[in-house]
PDB file of N, CA and C in Angstrom:
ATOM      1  N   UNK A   1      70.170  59.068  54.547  1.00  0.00           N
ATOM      2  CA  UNK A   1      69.095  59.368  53.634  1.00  0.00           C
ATOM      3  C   UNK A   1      69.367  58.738  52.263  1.00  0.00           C
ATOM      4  N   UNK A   2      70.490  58.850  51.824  1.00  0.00           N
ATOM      5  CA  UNK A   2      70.763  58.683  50.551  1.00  0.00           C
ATOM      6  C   UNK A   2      70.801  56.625  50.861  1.00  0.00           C
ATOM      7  N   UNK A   3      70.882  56.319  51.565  1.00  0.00           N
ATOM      8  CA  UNK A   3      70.849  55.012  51.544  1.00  0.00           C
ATOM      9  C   UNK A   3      69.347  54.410  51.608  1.00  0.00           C
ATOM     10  N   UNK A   4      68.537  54.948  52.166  1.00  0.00           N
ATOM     11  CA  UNK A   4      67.199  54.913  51.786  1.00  0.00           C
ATOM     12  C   UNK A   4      66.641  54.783  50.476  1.00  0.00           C
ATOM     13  N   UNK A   5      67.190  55.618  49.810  1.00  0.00           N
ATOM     14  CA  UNK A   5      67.124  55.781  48.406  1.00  0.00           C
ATOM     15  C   UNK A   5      67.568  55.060  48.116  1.00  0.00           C
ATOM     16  N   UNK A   6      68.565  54.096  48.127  1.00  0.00           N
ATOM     17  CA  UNK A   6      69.387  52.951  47.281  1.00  0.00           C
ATOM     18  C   UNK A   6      68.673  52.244  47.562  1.00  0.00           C
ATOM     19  N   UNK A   7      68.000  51.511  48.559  1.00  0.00           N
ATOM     20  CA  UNK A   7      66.978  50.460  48.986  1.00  0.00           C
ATOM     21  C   UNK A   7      65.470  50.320  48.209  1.00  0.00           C
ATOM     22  N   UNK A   8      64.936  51.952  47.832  1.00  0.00           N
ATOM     23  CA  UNK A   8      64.093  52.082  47.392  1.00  0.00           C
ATOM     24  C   UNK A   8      64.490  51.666  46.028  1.00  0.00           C
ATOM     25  N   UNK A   9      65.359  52.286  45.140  1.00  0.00           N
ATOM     26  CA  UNK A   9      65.530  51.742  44.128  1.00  0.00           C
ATOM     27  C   UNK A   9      65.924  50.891  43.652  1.00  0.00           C
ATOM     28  N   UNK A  10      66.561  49.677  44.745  1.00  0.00           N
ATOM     29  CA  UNK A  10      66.703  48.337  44.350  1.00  0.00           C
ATOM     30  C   UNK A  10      65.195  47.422  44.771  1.00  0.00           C
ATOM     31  N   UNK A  11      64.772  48.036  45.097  1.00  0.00           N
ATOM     32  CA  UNK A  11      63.351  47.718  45.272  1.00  0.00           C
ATOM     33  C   UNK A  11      62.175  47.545  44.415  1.00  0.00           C
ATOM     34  N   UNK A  12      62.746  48.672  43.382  1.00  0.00           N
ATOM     35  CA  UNK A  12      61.760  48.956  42.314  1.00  0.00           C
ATOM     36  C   UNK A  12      62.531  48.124  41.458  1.00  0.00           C
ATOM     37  N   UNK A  13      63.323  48.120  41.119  1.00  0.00           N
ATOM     38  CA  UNK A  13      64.747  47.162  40.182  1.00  0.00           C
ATOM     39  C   UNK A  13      64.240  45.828  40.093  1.00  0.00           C
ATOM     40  N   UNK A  14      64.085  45.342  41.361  1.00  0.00           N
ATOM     41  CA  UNK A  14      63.557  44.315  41.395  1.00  0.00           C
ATOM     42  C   UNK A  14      62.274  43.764  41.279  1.00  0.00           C
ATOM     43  N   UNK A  15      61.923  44.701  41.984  1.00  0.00           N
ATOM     44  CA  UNK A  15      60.343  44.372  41.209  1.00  0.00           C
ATOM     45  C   UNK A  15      59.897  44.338  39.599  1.00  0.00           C
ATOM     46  N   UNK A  16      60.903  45.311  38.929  1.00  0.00           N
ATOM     47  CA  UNK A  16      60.725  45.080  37.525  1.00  0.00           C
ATOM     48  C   UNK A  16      61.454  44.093  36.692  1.00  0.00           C
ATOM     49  N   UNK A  17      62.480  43.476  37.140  1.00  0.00           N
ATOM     50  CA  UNK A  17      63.039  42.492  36.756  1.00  0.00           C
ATOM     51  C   UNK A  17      62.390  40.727  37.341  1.00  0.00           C
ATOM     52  N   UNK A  18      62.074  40.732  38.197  1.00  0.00           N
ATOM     53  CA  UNK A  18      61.492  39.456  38.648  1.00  0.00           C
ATOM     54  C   UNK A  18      60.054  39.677  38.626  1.00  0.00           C
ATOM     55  N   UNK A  19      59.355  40.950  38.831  1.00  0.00           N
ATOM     56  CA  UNK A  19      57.974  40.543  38.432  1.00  0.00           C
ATOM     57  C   UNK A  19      56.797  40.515  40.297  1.00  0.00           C
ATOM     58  N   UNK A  20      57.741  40.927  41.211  1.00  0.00           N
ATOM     59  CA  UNK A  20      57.740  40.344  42.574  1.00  0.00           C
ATOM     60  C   UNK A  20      58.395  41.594  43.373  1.00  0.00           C
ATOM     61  N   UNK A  21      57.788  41.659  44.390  1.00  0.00           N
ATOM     62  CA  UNK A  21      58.568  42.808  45.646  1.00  0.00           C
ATOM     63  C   UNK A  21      59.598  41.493  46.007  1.00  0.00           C
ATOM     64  N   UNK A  22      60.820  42.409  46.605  1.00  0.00           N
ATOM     65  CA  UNK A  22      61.618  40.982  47.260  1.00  0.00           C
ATOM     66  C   UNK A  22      61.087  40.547  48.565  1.00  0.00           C
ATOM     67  N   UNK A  23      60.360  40.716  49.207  1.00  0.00           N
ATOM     68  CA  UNK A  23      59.753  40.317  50.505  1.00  0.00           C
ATOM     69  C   UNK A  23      58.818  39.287  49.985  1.00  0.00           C
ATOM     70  N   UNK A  24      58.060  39.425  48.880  1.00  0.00           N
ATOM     71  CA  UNK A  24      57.355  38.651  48.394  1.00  0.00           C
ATOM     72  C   UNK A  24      57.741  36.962  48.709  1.00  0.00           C
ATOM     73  N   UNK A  25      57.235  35.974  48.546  1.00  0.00           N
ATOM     74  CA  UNK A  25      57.501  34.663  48.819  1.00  0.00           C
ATOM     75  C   UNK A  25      57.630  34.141  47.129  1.00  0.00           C
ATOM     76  N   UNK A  26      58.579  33.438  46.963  1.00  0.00           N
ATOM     77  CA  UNK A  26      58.560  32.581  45.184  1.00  0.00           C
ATOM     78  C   UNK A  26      57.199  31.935  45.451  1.00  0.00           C
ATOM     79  N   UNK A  27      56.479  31.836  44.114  1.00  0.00           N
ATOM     80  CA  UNK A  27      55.868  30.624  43.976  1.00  0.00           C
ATOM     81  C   UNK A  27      56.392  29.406  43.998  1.00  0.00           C
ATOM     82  N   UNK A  28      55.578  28.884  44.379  1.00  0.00           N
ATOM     83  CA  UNK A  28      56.193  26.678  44.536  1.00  0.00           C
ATOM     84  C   UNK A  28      56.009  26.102  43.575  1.00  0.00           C
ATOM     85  N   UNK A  29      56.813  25.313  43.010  1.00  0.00           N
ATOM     86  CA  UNK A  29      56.486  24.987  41.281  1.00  0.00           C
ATOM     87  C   UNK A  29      55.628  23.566  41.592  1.00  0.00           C
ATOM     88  N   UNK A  30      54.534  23.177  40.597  1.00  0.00           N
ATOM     89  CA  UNK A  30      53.790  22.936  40.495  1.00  0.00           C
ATOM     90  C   UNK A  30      52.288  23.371  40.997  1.00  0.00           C
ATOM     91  N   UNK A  31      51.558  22.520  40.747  1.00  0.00           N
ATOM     92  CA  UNK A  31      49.956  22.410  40.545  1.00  0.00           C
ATOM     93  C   UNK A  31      49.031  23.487  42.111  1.00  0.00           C
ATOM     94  N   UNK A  32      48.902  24.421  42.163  1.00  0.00           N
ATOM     95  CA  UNK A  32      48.522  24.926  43.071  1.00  0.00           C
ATOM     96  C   UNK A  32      47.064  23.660  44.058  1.00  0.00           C
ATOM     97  N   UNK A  33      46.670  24.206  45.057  1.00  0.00           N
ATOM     98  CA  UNK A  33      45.690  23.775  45.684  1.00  0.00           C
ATOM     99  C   UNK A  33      44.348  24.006  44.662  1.00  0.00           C
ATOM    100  N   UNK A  34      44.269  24.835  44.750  1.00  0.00           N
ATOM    101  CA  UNK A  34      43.273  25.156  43.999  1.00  0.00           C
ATOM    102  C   UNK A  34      42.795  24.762  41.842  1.00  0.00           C
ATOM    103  N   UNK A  35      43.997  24.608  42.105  1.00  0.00           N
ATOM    104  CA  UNK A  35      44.494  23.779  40.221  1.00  0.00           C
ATOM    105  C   UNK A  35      43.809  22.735  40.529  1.00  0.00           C
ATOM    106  N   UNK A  36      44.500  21.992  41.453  1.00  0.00           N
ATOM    107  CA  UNK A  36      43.848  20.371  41.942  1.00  0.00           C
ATOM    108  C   UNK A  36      42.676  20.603  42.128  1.00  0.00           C
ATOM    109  N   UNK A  37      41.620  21.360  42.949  1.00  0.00           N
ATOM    110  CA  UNK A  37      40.371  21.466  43.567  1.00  0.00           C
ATOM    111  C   UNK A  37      39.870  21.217  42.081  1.00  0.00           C
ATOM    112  N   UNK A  38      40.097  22.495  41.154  1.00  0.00           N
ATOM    113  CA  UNK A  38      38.991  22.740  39.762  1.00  0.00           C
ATOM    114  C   UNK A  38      39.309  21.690  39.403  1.00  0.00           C
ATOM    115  N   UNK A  39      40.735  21.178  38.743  1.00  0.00           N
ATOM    116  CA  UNK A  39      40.506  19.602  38.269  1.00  0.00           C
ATOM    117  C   UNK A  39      39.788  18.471  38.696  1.00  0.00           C
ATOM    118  N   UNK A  40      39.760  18.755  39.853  1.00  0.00           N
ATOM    119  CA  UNK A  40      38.658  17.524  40.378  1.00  0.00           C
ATOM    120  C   UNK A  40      37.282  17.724  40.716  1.00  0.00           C
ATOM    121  N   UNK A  41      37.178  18.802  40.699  1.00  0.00           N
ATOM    122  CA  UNK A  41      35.591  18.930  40.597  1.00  0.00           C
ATOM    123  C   UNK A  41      35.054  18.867  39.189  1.00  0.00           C
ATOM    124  N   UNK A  42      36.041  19.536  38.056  1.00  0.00           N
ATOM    125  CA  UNK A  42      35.567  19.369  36.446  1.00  0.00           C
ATOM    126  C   UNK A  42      35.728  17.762  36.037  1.00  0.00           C
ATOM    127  N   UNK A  43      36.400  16.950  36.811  1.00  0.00           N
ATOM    128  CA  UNK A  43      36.352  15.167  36.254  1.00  0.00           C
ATOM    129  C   UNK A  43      34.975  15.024  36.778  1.00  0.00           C
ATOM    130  N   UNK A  44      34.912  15.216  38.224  1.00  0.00           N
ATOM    131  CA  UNK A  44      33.543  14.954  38.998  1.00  0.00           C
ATOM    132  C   UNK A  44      32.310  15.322  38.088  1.00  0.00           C
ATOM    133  N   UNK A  45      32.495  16.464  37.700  1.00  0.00           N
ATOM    134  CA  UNK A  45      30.661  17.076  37.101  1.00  0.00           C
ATOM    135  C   UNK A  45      30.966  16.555  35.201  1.00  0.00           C
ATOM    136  N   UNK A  46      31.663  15.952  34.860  1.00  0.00           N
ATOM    137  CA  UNK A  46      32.143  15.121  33.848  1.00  0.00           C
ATOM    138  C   UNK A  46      31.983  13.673  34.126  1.00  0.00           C
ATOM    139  N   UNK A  47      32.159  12.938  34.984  1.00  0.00           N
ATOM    140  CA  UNK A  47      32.233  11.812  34.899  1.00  0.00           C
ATOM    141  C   UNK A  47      33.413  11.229  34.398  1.00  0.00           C
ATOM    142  N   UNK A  48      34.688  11.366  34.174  1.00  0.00           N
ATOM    143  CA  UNK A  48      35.781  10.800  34.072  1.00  0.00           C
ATOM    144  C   UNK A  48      36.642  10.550  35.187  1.00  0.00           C
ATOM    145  N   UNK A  49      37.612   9.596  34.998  1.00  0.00           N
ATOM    146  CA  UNK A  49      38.432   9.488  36.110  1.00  0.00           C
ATOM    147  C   UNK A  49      39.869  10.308  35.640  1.00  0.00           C
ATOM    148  N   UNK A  50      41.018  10.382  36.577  1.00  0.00           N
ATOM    149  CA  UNK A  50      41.744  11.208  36.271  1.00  0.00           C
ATOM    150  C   UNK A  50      42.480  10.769  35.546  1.00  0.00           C
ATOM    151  N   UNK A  51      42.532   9.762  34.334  1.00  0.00           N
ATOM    152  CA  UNK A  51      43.546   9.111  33.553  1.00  0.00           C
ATOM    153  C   UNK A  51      42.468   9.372  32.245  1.00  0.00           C
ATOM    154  N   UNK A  52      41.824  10.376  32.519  1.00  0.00           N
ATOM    155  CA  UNK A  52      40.802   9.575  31.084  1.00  0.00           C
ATOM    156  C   UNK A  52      41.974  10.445  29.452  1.00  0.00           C
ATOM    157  N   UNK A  53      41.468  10.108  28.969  1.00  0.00           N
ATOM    158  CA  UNK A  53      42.395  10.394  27.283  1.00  0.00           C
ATOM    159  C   UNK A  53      41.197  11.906  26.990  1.00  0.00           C
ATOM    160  N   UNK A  54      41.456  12.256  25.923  1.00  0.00           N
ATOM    161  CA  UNK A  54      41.350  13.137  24.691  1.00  0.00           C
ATOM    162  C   UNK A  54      39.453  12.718  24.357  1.00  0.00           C
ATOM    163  N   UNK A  55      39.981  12.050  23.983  1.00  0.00           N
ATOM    164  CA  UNK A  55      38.204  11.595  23.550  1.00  0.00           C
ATOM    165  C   UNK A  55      37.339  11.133  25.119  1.00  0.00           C
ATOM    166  N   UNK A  56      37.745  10.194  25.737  1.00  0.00           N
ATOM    167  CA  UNK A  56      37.167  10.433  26.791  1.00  0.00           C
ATOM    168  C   UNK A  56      36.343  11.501  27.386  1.00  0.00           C
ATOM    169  N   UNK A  57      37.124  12.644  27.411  1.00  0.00           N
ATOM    170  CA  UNK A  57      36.570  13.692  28.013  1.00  0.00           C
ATOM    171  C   UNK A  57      36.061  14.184  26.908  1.00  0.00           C
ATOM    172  N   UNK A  58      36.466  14.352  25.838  1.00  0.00           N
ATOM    173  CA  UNK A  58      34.896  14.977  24.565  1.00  0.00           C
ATOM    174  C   UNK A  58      33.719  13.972  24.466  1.00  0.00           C
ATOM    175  N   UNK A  59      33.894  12.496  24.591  1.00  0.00           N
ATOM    176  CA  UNK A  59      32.877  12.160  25.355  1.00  0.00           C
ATOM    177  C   UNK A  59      31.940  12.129  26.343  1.00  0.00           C
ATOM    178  N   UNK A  60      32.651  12.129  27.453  1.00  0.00           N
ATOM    179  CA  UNK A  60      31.141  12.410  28.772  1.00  0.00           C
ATOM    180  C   UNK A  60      31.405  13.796  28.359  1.00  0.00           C
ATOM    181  N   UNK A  61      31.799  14.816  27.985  1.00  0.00           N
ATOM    182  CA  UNK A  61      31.172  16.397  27.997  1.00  0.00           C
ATOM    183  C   UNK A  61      29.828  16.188  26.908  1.00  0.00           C
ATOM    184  N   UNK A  62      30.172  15.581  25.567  1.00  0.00           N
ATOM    185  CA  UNK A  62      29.029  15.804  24.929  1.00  0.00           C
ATOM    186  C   UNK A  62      27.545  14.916  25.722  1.00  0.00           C
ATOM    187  N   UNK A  63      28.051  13.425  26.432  1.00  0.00           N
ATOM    188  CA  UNK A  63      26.861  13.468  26.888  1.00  0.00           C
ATOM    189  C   UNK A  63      26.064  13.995  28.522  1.00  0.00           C
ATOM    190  N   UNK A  64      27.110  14.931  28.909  1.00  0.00           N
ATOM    191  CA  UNK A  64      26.721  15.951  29.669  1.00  0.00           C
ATOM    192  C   UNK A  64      25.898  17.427  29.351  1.00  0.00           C
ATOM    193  N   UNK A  65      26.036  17.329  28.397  1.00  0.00           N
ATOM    194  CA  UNK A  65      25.508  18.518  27.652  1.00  0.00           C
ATOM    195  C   UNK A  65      24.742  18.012  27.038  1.00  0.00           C
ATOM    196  N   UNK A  66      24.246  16.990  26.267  1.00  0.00           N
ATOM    197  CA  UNK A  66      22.769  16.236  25.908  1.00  0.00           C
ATOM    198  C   UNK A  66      21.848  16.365  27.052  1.00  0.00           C
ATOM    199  N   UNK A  67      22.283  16.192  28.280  1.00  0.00           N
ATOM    200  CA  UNK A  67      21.545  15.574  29.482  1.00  0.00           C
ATOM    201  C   UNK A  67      21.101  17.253  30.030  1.00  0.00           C
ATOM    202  N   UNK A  68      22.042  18.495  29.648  1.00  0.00           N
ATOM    203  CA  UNK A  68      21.611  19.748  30.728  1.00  0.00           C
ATOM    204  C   UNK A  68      21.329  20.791  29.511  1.00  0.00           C
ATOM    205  N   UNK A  69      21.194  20.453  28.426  1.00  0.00           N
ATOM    206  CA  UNK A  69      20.777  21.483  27.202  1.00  0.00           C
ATOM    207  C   UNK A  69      19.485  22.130  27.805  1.00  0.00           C
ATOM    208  N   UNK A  70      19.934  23.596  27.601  1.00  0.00           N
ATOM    209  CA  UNK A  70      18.066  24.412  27.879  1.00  0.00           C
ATOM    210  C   UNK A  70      16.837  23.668  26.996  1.00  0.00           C
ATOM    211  N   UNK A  71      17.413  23.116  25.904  1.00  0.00           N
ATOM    212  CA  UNK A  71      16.132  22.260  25.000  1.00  0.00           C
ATOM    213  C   UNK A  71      15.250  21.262  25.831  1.00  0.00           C
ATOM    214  N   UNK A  72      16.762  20.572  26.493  1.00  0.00           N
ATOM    215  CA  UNK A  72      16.028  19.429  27.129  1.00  0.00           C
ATOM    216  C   UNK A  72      15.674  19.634  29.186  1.00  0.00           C
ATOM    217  N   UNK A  73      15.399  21.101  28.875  1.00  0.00           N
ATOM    218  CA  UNK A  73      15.090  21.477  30.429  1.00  0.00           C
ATOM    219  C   UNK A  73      15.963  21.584  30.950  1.00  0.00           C
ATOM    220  N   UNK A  74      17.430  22.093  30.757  1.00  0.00           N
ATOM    221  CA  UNK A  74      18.436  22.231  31.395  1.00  0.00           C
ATOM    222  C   UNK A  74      18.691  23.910  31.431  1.00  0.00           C
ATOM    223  N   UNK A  75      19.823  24.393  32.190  1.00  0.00           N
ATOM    224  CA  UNK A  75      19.781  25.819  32.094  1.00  0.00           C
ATOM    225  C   UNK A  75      20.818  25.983  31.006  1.00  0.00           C
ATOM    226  N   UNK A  76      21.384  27.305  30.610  1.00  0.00           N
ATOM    227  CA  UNK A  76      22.544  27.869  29.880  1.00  0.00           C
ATOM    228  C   UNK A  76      24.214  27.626  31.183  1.00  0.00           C
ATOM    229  N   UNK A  77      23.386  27.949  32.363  1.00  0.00           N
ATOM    230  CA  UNK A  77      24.750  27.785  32.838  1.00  0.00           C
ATOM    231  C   UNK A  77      25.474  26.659  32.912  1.00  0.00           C
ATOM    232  N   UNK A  78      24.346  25.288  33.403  1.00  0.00           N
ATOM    233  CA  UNK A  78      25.338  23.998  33.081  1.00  0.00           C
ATOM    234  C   UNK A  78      25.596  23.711  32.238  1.00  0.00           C
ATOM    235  N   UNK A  79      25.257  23.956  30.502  1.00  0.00           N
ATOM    236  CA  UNK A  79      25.992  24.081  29.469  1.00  0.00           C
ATOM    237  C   UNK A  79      27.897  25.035  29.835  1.00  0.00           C
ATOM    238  N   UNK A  80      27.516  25.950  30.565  1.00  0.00           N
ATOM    239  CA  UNK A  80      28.814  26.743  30.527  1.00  0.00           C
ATOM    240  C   UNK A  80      29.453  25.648  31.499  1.00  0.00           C
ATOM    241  N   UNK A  81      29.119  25.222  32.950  1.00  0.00           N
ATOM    242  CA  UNK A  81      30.020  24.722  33.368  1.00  0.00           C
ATOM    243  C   UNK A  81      30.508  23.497  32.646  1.00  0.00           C
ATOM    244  N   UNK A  82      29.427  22.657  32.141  1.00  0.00           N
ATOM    245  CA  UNK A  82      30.651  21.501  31.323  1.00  0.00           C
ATOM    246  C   UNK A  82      31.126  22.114  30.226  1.00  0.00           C
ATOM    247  N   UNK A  83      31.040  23.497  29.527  1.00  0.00           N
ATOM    248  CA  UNK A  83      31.839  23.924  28.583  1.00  0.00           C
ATOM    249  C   UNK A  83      33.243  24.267  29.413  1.00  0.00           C
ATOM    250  N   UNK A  84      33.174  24.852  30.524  1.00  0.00           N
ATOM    251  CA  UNK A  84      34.464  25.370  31.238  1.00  0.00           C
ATOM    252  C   UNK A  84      35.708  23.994  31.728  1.00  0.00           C
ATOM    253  N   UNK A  85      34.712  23.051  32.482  1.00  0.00           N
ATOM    254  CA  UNK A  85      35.271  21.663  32.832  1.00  0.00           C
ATOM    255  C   UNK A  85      35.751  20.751  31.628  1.00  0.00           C
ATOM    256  N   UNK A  86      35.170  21.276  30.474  1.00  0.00           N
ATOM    257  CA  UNK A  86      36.129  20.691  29.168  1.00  0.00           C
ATOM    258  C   UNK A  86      37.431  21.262  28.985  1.00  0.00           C
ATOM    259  N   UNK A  87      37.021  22.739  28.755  1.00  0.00           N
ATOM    260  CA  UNK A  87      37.972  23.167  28.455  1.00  0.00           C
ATOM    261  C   UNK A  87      39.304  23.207  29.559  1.00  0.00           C
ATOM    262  N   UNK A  88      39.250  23.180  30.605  1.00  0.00           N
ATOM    263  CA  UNK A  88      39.921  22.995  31.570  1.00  0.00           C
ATOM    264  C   UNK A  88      40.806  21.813  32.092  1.00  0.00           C
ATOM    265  N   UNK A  89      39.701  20.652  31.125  1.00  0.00           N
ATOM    266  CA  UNK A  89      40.832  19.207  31.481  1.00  0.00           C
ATOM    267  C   UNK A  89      41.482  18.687  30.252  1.00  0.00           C
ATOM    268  N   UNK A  90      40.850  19.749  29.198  1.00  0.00           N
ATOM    269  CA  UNK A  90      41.799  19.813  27.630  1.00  0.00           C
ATOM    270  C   UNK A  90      43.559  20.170  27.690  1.00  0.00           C
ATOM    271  N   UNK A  91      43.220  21.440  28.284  1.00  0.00           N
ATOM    272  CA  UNK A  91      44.239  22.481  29.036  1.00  0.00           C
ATOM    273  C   UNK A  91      45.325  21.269  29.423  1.00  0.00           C
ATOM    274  N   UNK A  92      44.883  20.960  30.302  1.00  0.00           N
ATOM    275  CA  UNK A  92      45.884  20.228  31.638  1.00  0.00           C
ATOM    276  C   UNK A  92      45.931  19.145  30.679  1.00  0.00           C
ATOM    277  N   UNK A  93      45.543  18.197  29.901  1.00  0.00           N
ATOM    278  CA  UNK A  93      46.121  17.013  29.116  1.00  0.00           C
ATOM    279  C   UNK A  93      47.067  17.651  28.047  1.00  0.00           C
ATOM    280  N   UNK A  94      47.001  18.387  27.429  1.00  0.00           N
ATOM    281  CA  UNK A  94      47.319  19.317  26.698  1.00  0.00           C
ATOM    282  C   UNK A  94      49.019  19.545  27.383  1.00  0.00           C
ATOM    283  N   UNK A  95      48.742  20.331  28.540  1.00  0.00           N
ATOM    284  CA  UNK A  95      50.137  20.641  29.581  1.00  0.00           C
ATOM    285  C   UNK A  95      51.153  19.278  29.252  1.00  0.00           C
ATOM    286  N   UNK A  96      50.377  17.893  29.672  1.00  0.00           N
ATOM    287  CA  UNK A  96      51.064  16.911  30.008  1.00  0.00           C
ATOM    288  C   UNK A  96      51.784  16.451  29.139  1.00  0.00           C
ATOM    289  N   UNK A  97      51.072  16.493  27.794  1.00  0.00           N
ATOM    290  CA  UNK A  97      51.555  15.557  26.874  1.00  0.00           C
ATOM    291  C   UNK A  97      52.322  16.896  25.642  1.00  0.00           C
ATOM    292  N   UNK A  98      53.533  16.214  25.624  1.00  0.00           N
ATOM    293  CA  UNK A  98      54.768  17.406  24.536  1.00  0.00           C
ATOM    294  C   UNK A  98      54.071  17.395  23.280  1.00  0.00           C
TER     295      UNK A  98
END
């Protein structure tokens, strides 16, 4: 019984020190599947390729957002998605460069 208890509480030990049950699996370092997916769908609905710079991408966002403004018959949400797909490939250039 009492060894039960030691298991349990290295259990909890660990979970509060790493953040993780130990059965749990580590994460894999780098870029998840899904990191990659949004990055490439936010170049896609942007129009950049995946090398583009800093201005690049504040470029085609602003003239993505000329083109889907509610003014000019566009909705609020494709304003949000090229607001999100900016901010998202800011992020990740941002990551890259120290």
């Amino acid at each position: 019984m009492k060894l039960l208890w030691l298991i349990a509480l290295a259990c909890i030990a660990w979970r509060l020190i790493k953040g993780r049950w130990p059965w749990q699996a580590k994460p894999l370092p780098g870029p998840s599947f899904a990191d990659v997916h949004a990055s490439t769908q936010a170049r896609a609905l942007l129009g950049v390729d995946e090398g583009a710079s800093r201005r690049d991408i504040l470029d085609a966002h602003r003239r993505v957002v000329a083109q889907v403004h509610p003014d000019r018959g566009g909705s609020n949400e494709k304003v949000h998605e090229a607001n999100a797909a900016r901010d998202l490939l800011l992020a990740k250039l941002d990551k890259l460069q120290p």
